[in-house]
N, C-alpha and C. Protein backbone atom coordinates (compact mmCIF):
# COMPACT_ATOMS: atom_id res chain seq x y z
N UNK A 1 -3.95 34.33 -15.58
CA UNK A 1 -3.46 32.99 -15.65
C UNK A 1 -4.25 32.22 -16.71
N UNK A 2 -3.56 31.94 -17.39
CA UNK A 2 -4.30 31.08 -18.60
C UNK A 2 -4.42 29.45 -18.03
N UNK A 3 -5.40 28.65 -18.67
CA UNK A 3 -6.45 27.17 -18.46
C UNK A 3 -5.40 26.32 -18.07
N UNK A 4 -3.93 26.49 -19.09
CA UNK A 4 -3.17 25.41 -18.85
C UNK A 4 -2.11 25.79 -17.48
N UNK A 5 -1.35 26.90 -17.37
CA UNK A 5 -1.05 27.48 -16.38
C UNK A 5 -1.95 27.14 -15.11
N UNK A 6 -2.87 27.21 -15.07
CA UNK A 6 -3.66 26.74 -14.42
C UNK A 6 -4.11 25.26 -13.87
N UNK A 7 -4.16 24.26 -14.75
CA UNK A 7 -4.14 23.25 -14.46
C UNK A 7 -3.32 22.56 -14.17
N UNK A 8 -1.83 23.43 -14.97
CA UNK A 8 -0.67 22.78 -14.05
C UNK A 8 -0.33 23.31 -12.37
N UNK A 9 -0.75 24.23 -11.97
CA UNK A 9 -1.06 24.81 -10.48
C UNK A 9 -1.48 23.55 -9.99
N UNK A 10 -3.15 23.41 -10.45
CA UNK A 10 -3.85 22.58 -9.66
C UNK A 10 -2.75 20.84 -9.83
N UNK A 11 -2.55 20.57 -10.59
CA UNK A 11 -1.52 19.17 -10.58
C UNK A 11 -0.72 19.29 -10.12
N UNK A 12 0.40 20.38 -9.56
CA UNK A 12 1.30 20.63 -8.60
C UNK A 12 1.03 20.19 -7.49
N UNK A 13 -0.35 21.42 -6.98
CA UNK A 13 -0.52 21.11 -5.74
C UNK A 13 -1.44 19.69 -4.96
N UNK A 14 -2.41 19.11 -6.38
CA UNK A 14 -2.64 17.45 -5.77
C UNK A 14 -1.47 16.63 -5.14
N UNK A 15 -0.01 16.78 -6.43
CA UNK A 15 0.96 16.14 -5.65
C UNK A 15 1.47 16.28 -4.52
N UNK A 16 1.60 17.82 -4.09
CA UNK A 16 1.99 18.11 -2.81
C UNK A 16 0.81 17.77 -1.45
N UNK A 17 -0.05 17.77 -1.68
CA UNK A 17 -1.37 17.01 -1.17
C UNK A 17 -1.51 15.87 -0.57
N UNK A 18 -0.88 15.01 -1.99
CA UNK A 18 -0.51 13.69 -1.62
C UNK A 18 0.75 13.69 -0.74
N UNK A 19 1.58 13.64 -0.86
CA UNK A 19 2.69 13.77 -0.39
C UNK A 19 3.16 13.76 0.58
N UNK A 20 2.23 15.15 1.60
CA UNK A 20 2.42 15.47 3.00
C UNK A 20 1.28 14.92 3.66
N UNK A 21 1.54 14.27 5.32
CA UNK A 21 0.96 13.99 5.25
C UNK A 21 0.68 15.05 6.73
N UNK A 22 0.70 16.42 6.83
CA UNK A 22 0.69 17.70 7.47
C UNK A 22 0.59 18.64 6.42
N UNK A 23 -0.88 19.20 7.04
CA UNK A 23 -0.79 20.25 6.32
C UNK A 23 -1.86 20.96 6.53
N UNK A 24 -1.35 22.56 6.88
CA UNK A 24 -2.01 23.56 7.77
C UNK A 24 -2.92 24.71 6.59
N UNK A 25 -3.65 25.23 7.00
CA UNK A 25 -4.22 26.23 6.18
C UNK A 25 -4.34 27.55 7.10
N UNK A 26 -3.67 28.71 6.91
CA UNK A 26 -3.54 29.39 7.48
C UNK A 26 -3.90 31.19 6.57
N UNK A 27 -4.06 31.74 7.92
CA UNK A 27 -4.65 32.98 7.00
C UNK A 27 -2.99 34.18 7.64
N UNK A 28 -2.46 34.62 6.14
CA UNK A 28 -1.34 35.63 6.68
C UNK A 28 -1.53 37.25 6.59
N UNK A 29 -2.95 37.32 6.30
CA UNK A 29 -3.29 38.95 5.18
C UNK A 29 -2.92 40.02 6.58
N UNK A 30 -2.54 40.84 5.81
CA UNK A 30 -2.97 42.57 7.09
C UNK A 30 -1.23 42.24 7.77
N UNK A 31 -0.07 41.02 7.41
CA UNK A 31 0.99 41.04 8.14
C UNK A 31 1.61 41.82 6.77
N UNK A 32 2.44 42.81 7.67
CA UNK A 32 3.82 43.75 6.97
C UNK A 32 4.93 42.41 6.22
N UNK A 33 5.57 43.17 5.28
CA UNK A 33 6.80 42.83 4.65
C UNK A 33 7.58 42.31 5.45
N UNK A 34 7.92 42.73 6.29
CA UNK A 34 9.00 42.55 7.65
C UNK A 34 8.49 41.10 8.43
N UNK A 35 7.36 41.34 8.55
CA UNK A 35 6.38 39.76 9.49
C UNK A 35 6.39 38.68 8.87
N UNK A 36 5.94 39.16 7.68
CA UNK A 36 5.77 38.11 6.62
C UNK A 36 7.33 37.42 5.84
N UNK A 37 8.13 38.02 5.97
CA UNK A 37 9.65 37.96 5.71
C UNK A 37 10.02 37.05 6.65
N UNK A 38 9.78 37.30 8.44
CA UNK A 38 10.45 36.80 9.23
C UNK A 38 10.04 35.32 9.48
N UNK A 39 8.29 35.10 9.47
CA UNK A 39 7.15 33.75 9.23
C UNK A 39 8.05 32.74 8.17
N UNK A 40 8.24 33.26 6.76
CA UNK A 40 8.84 32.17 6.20
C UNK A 40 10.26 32.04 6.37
N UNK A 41 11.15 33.49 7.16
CA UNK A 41 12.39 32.48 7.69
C UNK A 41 12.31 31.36 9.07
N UNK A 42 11.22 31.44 9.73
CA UNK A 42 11.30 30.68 10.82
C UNK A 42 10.35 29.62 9.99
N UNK A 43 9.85 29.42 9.35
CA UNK A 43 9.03 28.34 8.57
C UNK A 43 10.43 27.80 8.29
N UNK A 44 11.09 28.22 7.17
CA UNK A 44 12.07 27.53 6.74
C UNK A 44 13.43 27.24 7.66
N UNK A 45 13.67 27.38 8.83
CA UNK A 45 14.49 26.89 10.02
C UNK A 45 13.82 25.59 10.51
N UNK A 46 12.34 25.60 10.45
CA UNK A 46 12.19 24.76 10.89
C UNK A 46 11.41 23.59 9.84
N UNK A 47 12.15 23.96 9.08
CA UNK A 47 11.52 22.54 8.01
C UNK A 47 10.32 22.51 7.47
N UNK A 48 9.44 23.63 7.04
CA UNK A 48 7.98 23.82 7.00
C UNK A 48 8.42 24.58 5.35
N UNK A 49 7.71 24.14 4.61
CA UNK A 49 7.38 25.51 3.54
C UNK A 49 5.81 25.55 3.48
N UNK A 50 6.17 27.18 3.25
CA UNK A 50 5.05 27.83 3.24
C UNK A 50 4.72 28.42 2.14
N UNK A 51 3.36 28.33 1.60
CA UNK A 51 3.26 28.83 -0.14
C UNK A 51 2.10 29.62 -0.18
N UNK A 52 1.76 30.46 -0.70
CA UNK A 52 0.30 31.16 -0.41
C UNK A 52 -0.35 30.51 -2.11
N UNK A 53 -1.49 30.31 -2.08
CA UNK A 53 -2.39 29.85 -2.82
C UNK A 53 -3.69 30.69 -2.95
N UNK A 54 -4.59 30.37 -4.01
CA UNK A 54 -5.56 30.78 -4.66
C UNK A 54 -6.13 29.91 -3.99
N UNK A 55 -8.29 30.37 -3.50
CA UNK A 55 -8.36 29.01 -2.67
C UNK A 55 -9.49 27.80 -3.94
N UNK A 56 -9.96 28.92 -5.22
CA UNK A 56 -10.63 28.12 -6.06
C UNK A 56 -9.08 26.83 -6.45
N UNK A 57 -8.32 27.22 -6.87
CA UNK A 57 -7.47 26.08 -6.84
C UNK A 57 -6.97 25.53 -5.84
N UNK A 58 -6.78 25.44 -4.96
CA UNK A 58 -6.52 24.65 -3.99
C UNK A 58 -7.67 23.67 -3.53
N UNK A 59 -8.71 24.22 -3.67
CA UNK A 59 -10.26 23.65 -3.67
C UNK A 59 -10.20 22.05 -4.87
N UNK A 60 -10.01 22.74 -5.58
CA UNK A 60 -9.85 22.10 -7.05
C UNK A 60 -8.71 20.93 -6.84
N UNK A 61 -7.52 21.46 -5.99
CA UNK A 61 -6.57 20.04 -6.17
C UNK A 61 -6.92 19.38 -4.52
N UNK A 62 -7.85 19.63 -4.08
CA UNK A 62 -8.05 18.43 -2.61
C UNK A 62 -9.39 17.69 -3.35
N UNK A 63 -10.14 18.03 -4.25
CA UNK A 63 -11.14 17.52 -5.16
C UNK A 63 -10.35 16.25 -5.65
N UNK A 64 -8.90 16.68 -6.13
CA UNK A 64 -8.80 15.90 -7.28
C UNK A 64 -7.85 14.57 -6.44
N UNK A 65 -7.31 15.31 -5.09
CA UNK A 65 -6.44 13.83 -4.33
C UNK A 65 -7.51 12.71 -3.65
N UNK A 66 -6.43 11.83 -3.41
CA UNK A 66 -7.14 10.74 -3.09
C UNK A 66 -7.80 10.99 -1.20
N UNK A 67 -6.83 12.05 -0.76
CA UNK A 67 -7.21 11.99 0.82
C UNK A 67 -9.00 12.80 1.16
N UNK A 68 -9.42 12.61 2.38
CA UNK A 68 -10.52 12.95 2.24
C UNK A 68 -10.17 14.22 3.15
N UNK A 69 -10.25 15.49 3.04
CA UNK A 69 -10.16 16.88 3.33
C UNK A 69 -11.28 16.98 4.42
N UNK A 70 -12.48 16.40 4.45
CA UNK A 70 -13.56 16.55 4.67
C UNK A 70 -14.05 18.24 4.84
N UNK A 71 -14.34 18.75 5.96
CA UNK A 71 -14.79 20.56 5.86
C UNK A 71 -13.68 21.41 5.84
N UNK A 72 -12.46 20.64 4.99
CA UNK A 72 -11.47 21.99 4.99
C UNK A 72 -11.67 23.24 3.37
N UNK A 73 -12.37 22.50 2.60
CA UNK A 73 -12.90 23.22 1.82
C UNK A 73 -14.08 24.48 1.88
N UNK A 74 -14.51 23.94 3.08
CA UNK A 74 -14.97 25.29 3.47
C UNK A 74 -14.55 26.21 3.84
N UNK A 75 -13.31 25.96 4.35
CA UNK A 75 -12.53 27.77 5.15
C UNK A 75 -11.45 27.92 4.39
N UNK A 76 -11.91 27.85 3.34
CA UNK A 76 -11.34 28.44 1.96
C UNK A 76 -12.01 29.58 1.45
N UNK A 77 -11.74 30.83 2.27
CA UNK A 77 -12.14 32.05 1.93
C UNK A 77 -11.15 33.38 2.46
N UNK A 78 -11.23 34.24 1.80
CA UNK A 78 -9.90 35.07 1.79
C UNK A 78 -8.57 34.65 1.60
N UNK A 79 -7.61 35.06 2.40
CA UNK A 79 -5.87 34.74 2.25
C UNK A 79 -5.98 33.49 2.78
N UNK A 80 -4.83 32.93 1.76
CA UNK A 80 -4.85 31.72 2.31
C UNK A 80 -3.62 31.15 2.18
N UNK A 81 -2.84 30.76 3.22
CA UNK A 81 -1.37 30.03 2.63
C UNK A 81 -1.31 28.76 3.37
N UNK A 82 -0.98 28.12 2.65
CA UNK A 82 -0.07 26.64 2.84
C UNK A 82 0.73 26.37 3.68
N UNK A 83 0.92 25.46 4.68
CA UNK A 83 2.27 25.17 5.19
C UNK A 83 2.19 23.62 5.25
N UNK A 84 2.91 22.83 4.91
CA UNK A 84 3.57 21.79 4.90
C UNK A 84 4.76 21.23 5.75
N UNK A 85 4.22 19.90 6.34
CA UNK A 85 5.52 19.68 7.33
C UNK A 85 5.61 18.37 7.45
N UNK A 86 6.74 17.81 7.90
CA UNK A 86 6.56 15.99 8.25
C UNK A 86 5.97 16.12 9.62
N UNK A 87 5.98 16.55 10.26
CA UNK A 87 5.91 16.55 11.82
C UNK A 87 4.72 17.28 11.94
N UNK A 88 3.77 16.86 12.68
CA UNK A 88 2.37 17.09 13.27
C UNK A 88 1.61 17.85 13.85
N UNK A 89 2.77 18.14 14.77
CA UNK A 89 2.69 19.92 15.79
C UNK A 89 3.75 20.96 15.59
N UNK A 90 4.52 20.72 14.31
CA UNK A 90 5.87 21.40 14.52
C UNK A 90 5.41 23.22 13.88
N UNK A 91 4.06 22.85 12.48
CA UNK A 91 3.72 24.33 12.47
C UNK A 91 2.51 25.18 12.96
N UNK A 92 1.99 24.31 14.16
CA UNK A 92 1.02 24.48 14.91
C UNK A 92 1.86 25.52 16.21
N UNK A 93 3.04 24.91 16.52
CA UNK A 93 4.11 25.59 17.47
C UNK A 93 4.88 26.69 16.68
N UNK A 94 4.90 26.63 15.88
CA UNK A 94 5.67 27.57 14.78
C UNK A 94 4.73 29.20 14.77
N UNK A 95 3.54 28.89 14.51
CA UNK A 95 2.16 29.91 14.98
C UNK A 95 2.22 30.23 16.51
N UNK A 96 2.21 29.66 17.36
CA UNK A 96 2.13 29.81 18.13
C UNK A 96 3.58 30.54 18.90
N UNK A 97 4.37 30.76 18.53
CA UNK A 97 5.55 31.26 19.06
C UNK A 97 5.40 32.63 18.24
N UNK A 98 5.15 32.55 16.72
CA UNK A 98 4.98 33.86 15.94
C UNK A 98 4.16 34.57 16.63
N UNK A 99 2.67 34.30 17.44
CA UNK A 99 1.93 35.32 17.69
C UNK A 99 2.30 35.84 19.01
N UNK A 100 2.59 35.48 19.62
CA UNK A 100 3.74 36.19 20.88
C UNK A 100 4.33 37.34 20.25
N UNK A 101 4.23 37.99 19.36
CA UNK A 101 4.86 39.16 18.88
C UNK A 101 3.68 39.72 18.12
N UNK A 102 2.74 38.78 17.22
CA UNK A 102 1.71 39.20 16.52
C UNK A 102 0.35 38.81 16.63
N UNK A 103 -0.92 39.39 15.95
CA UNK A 103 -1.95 38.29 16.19
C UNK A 103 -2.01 38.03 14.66
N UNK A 104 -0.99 37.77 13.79
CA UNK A 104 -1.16 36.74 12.51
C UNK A 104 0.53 35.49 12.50
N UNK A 105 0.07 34.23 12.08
CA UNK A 105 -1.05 34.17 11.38
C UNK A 105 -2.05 33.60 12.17
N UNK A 106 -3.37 33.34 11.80
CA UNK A 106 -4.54 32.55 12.30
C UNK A 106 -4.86 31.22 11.73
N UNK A 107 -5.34 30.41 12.29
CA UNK A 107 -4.89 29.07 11.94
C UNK A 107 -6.62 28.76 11.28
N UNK A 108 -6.92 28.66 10.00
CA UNK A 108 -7.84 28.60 9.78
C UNK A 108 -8.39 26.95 9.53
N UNK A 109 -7.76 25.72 9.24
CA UNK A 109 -7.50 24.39 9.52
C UNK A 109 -6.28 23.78 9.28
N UNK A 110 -6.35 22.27 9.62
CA UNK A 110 -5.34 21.76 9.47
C UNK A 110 -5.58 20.42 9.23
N UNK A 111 -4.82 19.99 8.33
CA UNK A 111 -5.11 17.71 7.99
C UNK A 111 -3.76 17.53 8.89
N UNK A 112 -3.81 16.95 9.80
CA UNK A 112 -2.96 15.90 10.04
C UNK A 112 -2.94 14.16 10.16
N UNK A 113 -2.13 13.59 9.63
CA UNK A 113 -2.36 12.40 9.59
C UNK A 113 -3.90 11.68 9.46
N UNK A 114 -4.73 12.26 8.63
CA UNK A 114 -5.60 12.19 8.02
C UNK A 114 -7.04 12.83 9.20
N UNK A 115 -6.23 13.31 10.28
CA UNK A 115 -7.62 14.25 11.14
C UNK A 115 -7.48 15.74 10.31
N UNK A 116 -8.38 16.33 10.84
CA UNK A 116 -9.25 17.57 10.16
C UNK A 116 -9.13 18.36 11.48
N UNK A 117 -8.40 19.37 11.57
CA UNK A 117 -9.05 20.18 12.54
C UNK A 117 -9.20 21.77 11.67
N UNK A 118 -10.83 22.19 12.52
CA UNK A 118 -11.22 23.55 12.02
C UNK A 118 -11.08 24.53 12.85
N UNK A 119 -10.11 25.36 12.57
CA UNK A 119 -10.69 26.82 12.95
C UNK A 119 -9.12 27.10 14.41
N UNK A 120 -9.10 28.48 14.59
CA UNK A 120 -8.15 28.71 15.34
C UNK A 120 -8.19 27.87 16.69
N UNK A 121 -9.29 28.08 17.19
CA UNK A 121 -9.56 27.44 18.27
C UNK A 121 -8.86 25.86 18.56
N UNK A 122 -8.23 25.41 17.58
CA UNK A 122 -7.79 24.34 17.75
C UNK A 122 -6.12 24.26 18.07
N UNK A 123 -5.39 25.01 18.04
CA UNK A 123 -4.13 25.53 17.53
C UNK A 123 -3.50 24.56 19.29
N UNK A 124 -3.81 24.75 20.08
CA UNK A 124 -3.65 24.45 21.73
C UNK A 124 -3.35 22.80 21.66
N UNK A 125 -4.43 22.13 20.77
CA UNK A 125 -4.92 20.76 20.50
C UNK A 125 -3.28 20.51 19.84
N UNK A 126 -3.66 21.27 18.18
CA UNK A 126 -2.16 20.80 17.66
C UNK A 126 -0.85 21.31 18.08
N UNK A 127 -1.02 22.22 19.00
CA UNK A 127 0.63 21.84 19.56
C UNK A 127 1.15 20.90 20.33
N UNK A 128 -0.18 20.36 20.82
CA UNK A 128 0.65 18.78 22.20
C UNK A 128 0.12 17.73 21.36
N UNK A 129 -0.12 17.88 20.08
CA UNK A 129 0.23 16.58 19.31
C UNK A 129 1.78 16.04 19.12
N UNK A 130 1.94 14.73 19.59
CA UNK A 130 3.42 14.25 19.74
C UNK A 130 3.56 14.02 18.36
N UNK A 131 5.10 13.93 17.94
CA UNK A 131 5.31 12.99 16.44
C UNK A 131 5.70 11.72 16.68
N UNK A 132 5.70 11.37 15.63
CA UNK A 132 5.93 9.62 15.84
C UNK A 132 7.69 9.41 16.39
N UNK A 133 8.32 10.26 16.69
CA UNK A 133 9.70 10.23 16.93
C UNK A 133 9.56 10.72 18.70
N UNK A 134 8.76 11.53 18.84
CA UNK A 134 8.02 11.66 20.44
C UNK A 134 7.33 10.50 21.00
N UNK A 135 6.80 9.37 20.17
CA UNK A 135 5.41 8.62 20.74
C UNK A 135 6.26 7.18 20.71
N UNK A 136 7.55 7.32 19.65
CA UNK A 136 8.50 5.61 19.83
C UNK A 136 9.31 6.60 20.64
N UNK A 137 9.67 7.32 21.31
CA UNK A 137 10.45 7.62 22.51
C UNK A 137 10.11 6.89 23.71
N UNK A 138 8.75 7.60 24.17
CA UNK A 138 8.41 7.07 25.03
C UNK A 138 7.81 5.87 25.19
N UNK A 139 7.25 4.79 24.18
CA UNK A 139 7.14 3.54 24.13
C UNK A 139 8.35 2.56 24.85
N UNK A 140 9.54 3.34 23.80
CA UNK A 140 10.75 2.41 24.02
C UNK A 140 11.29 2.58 25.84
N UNK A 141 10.99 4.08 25.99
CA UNK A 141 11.13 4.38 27.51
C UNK A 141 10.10 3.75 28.78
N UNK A 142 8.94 3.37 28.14
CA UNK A 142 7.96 2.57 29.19
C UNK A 142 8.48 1.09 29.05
N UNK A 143 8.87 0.64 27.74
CA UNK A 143 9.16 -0.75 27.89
C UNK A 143 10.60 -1.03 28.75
N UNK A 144 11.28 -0.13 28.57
CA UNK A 144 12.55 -0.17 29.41
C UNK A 144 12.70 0.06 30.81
N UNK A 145 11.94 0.21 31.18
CA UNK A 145 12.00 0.61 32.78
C UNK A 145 11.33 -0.81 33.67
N UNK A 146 9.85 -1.72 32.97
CA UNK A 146 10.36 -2.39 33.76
C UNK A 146 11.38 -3.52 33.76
N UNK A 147 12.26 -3.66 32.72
CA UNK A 147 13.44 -4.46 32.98
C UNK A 147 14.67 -3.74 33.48
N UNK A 148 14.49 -2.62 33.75
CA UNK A 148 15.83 -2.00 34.16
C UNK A 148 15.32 -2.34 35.98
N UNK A 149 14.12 -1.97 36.16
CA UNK A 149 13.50 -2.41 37.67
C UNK A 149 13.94 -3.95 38.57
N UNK A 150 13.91 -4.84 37.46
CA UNK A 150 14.18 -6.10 37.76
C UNK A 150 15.67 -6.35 37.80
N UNK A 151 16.50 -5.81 36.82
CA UNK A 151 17.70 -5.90 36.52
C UNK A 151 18.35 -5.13 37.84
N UNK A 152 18.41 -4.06 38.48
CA UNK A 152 18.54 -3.29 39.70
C UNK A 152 17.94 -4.22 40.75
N UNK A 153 16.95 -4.63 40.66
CA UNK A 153 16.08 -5.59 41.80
C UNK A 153 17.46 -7.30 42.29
N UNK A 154 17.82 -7.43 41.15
CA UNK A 154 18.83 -8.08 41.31
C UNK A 154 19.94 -8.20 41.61
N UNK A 155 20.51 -6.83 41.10
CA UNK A 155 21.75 -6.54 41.78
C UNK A 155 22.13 -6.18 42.93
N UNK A 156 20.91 -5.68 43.66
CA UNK A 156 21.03 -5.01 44.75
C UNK A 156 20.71 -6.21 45.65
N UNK A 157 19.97 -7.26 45.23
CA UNK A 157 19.50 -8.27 45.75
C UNK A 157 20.61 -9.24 46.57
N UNK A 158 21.78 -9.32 44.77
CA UNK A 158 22.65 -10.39 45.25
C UNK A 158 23.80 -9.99 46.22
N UNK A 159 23.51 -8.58 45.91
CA UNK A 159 24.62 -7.67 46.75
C UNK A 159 24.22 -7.83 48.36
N UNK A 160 23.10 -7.97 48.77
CA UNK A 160 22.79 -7.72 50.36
C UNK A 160 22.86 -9.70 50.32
N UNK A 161 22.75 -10.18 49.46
CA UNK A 161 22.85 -11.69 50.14
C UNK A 161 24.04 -12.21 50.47
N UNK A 162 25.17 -11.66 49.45
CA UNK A 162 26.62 -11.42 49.55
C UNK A 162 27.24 -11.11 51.10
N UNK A 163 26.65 -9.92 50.97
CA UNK A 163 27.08 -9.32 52.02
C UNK A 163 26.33 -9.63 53.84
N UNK A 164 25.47 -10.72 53.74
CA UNK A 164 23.94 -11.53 54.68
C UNK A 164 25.41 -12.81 55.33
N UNK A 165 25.94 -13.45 54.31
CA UNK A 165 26.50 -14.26 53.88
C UNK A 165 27.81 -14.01 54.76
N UNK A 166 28.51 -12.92 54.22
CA UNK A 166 29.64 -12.61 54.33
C UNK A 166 29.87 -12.28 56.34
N UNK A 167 28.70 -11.42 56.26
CA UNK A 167 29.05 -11.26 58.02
C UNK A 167 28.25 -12.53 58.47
N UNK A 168 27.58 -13.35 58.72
CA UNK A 168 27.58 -14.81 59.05
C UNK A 168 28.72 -15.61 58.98
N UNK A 169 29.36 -15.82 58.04
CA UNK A 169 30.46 -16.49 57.47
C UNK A 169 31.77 -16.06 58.78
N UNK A 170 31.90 -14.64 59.00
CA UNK A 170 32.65 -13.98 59.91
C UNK A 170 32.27 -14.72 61.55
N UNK A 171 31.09 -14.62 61.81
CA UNK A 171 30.74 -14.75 63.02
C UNK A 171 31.02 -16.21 63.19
């Protein structure tokens, strides 16, 4: 790879850096043609691309973005691929369903929404991370319940006074 080839790599991937604001570092080495075939069709079903990278450049373009990586530059050693996603836990679950058949890939870190997590051991953490389409679900669902409480509290209310009313009225 020649200097400029090269530096356009590293300016690629600052932008994609910037960009996402998910993004996993994962190790895929020692998986077959077939594994590795099937990883980026279920990556790409579920909205994730996945890119394998060099890690001196990839090193080189979290240097050069504005976000702070903090120790993900360190587990930048051996294979190393990329995955990118809008959603928070979507390729944390994506791993986690793949290794039910395999033990790759291994989740070597991950930036989400500007946290850092290191090392496989974390993979449990980022799958019950909600997305923001999970977290205004249930907002909108806590704020709604107690006026649906009051709104029911009433109807049922005017209904037994109605009806308090009605057999008095009789007698």
């Amino acid at each position: 790879m020649t200097r400029e080839e090269k530096a356009t790599v590293i300016k690629d991937l600052t932008a994609q850096l910037a960009e996402s604001s998910t993004i996993y570092l994962t190790d895929i080495s020692g998986m077959n043609a077939k594994s590795t075939s099937d990883l980026r069709r279920a990556c790409f079903k579920a909205g994730i691309k996945l890119a394998v990278v060099k890690n001196t450049l990839l090193a080189k373009a979290m240097e050069a973005s504005e976000k702070e990586f903090g120790e993900l530059p360190e587990v930048l050693k051996g294979s190393t691929s990329l995955m990118f996603s809008e959603t928070g836990n979507a390729p944390a679950k994506l791993i986690k369903n793949f290794r039910k058949k395999a033990d790759r890939p291994m989740l070597k870190g991950a930036f989400v929404e500007e946290a850092v997590y290191i090392g496989d051991e974390n993979l449990e953490a980022l799958v019950s991370i909600k997305s923001k389409e999970e977290m205004i679900g249930e907002i909108i669902g806590l704020l709604q319940s107690p006026a649906k409480n009051v709104i029911s509290g009433l109807k049922s209310g005017g209904g037994k006074l109605a009806g308090i009313l009605k057999t008095l009225s009789e007698k």
